[in-house]
Protein backbone atom coordinates (compact mmCIF):
# COMPACT_ATOMS: atom_id res chain seq x y z
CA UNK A 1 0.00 0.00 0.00
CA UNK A 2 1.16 3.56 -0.59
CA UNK A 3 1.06 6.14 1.77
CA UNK A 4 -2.31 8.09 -0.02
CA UNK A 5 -3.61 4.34 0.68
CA UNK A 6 -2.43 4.23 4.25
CA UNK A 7 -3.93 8.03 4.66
CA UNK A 8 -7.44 7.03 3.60
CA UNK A 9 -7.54 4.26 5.64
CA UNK A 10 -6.83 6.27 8.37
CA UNK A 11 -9.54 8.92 7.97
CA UNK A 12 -11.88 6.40 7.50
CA UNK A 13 -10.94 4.90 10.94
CA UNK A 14 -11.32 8.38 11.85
CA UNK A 15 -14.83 8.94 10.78
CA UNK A 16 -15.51 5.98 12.39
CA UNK A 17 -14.38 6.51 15.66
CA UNK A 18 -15.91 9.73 15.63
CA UNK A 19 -19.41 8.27 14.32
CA UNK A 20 -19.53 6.14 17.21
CA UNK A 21 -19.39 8.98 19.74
CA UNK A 22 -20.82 11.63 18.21
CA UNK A 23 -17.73 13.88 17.53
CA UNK A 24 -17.36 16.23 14.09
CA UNK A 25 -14.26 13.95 12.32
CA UNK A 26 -13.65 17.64 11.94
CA UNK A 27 -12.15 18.03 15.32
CA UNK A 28 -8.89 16.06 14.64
CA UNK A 29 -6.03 17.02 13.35
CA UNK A 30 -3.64 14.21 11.99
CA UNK A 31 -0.14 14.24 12.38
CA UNK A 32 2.68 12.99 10.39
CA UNK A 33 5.14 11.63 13.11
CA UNK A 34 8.50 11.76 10.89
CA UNK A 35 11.17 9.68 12.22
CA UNK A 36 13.38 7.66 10.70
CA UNK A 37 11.09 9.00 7.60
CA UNK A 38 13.34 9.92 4.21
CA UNK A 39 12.09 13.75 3.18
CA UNK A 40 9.96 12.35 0.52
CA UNK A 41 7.71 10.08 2.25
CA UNK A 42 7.37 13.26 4.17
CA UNK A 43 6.03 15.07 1.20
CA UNK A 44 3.86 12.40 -0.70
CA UNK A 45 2.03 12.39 3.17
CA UNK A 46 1.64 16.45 2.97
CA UNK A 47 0.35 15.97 -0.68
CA UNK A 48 -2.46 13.34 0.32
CA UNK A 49 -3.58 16.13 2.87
CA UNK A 50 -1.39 16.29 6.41
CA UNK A 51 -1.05 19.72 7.34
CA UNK A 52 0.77 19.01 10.94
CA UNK A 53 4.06 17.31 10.91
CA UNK A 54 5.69 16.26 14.44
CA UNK A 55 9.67 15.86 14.85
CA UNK A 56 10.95 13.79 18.03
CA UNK A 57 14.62 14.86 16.84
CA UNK A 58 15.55 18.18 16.16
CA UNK A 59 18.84 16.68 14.47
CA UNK A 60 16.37 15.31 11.73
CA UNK A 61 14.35 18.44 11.34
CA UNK A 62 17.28 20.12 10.28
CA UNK A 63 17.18 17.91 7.25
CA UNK A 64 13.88 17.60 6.69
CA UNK A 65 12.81 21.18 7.23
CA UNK A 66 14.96 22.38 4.33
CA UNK A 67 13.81 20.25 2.35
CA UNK A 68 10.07 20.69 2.61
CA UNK A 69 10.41 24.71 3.21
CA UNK A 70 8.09 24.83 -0.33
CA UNK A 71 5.52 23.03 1.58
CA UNK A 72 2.36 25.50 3.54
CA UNK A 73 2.63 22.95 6.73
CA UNK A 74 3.16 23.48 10.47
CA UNK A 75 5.71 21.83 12.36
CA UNK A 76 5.09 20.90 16.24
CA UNK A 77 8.46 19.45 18.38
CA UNK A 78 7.25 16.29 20.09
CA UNK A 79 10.82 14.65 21.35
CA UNK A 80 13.07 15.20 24.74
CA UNK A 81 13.44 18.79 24.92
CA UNK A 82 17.80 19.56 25.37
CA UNK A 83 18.73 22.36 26.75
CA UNK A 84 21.35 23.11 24.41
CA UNK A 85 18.88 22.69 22.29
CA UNK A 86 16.10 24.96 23.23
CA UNK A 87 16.58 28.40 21.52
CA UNK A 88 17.05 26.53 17.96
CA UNK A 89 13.70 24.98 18.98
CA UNK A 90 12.05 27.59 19.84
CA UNK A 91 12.41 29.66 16.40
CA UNK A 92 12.29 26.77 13.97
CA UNK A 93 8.78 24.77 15.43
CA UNK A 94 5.41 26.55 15.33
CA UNK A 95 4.85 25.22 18.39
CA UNK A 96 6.34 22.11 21.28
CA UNK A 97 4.25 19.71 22.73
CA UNK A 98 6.63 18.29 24.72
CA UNK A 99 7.29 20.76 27.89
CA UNK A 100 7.70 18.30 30.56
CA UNK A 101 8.56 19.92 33.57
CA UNK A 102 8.74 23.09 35.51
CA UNK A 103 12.37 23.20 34.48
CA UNK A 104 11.63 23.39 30.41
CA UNK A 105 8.68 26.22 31.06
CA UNK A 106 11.71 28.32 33.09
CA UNK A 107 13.40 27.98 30.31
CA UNK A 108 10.69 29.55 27.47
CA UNK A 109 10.43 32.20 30.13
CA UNK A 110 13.62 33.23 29.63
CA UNK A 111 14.30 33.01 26.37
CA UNK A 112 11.59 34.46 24.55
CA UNK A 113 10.29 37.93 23.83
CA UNK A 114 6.92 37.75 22.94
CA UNK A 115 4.29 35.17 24.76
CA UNK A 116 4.26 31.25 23.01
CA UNK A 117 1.92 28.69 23.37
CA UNK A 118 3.05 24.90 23.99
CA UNK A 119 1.94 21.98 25.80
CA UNK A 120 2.63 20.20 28.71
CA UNK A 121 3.38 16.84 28.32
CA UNK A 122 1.66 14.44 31.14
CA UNK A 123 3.07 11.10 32.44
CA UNK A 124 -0.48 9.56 32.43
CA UNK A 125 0.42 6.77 33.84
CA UNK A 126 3.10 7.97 36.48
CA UNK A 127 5.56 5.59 34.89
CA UNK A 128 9.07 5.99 36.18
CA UNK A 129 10.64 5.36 32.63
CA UNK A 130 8.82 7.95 31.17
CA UNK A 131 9.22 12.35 31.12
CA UNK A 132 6.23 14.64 31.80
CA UNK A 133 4.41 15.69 34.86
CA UNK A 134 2.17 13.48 36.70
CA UNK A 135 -1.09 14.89 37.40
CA UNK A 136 0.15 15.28 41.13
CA UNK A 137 3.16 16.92 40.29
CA UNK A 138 1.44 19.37 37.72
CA UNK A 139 -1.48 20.23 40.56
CA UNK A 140 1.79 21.26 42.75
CA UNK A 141 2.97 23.17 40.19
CA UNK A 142 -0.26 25.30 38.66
CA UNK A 143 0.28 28.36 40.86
CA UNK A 144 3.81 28.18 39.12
CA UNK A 145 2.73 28.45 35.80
CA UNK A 146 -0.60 30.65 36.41
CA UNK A 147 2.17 33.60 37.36
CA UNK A 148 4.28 33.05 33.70
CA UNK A 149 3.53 35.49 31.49
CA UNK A 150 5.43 34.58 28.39
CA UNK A 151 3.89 30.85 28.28
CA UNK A 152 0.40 30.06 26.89
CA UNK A 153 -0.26 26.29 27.90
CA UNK A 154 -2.88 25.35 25.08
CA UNK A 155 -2.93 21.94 25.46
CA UNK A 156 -1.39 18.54 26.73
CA UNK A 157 0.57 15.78 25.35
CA UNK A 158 -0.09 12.20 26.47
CA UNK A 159 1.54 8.79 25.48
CA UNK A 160 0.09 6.28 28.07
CA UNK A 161 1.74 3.13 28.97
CA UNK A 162 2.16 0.34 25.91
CA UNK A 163 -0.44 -2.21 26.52
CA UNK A 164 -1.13 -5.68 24.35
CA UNK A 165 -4.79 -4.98 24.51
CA UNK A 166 -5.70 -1.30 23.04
CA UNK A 167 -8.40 -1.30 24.85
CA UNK A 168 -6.92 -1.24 28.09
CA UNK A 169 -5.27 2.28 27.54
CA UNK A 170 -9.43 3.78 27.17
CA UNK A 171 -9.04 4.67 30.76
CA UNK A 172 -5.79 6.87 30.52
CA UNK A 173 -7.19 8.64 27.69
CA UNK A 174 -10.34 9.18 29.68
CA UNK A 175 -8.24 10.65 32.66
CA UNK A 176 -6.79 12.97 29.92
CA UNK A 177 -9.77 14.28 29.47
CA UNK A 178 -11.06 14.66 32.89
CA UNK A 179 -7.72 16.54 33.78
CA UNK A 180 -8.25 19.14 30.47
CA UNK A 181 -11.63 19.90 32.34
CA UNK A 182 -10.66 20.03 35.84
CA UNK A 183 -7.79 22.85 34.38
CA UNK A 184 -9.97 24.63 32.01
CA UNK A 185 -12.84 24.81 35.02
CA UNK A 186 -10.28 26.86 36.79
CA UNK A 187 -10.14 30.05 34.55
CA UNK A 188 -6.72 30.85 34.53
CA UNK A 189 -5.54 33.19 31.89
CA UNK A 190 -2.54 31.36 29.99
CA UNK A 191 -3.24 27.33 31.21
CA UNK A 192 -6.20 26.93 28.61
CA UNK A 193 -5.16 23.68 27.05
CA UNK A 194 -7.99 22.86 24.38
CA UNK A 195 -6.20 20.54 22.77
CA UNK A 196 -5.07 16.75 23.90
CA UNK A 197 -2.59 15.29 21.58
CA UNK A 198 -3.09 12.30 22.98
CA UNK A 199 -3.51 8.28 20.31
CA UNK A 200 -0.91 6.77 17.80
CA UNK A 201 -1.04 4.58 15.20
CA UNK A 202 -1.85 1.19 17.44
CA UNK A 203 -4.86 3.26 19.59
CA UNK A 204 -5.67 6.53 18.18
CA UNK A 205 -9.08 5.27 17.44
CA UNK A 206 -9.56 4.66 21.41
CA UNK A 207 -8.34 8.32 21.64
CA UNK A 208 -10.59 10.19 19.22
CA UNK A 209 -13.29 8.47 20.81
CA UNK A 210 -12.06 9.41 24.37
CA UNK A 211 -11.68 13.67 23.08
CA UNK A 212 -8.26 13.70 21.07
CA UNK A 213 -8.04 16.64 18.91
CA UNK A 214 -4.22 15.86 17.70
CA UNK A 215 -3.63 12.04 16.95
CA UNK A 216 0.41 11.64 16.33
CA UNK A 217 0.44 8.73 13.40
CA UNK A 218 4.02 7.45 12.25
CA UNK A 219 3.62 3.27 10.87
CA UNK A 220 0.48 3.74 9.94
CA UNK A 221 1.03 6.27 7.86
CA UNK A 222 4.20 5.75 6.57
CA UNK A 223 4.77 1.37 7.11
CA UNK A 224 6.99 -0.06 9.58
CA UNK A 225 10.43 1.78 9.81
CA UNK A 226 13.38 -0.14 8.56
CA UNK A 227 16.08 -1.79 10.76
């Protein structure tokens, strides 16, 4: 299959999932995860109809946003922010999703002049092997962030923990969700996060159904990577 092929398929799921729970497929936004992906697949995926392309590496942007500077697209950052690394970030991505600490958001305060919007990525599941703020640690750290006035937080970034059964991750979605209310419900100025990038290519369905407005698709888009 080609990757138009692999994109249909995956609206379709789409419509689906959002048929089943009453949500406009409108809602979602799919993005082309590209690593390990050569600059082309990149493009033949913008071509079918992506519009959001997420980089986990910003070593591989550097080649791949060159290449594709023709193309009307926005890029989001989505890997382990560096902090060697942040500045070069910071003026090449339309926006990271990946802020995963109170450390990182000290560090957009500083460095930029005019007010940005990102997200805060949440370890869901409170694994140890994973980066983000728990839900505990980010309660403990809201009257932090409600005094910054250079960071928008517009929405979160989830990845819950890898189960066999994709069914099992519903509920970690679902406490995505309930944590988007709890912080919108609160009213403060620049932590409105309306959007949950949350579902990837072996669950997004589970996640569109569960209020995902970004879905972060990399095989099944572009096939299993090589090697």
């Amino acid at each position: 299959m080609m990757i138009a092929d692999h994109y249909q398929a995956i609206l379709e799921r789409v419509h689906r999932s959002c048929a089943r729970v009453r949500r406009d497929p409108s809602e979602i936004t799919i993005m082309a995860v590209c690593k390990d992906q050569e600059s082309e697949a990149i493009r033949q995926a913008v071509q079918c109809g992506i519009q959001l392309l997420g980089e986990n590496r910003f070593q591989e942007a550097e080649v791949h946003m060159p290449a594709l500077v023709d193309l009307d697209v926005e890029w989001h950052f989505i890997g382990k922010l560096q902090k060697n690394k942040i500045n070069k970030i910071i003026q090449s991505f339309h926006l990271v999703e990946s802020v995963d600490g109170v450390k990182n958001l000290e560090h957009f305060q500083k460095r930029v002049d005019q007010p940005i919007d990102v997200f805060i990525e949440i370890n869901i599941g409170a694994e140890k092997s994973k980066s983000g703020f728990t839900v505990e640690g980010l309660r403990k750290a809201i009257d932090y962030i409600s005094r910054l006035d250079k960071v928008n937080i517009t929405g979160f970034l989830a990845v819950p923990p890898i189960m066999k059964d994709s069914e099992a991750v519903r509920p970690f979605f679902r406490s995505m969700r309930v944590l988007q209310r709890e912080v919108v419900g609160m009213n403060i100025p620049n932590f409105q996060p309306r959007h949950l990038s949350m579902g990837m290519s072996q669950d997004f369905e589970i996640a569109v159904e569960e209020g995902a407005t970004i879905i972060r698709i990399g095989t099944a888009l572009f096939g299993r990577r090589k090697g």
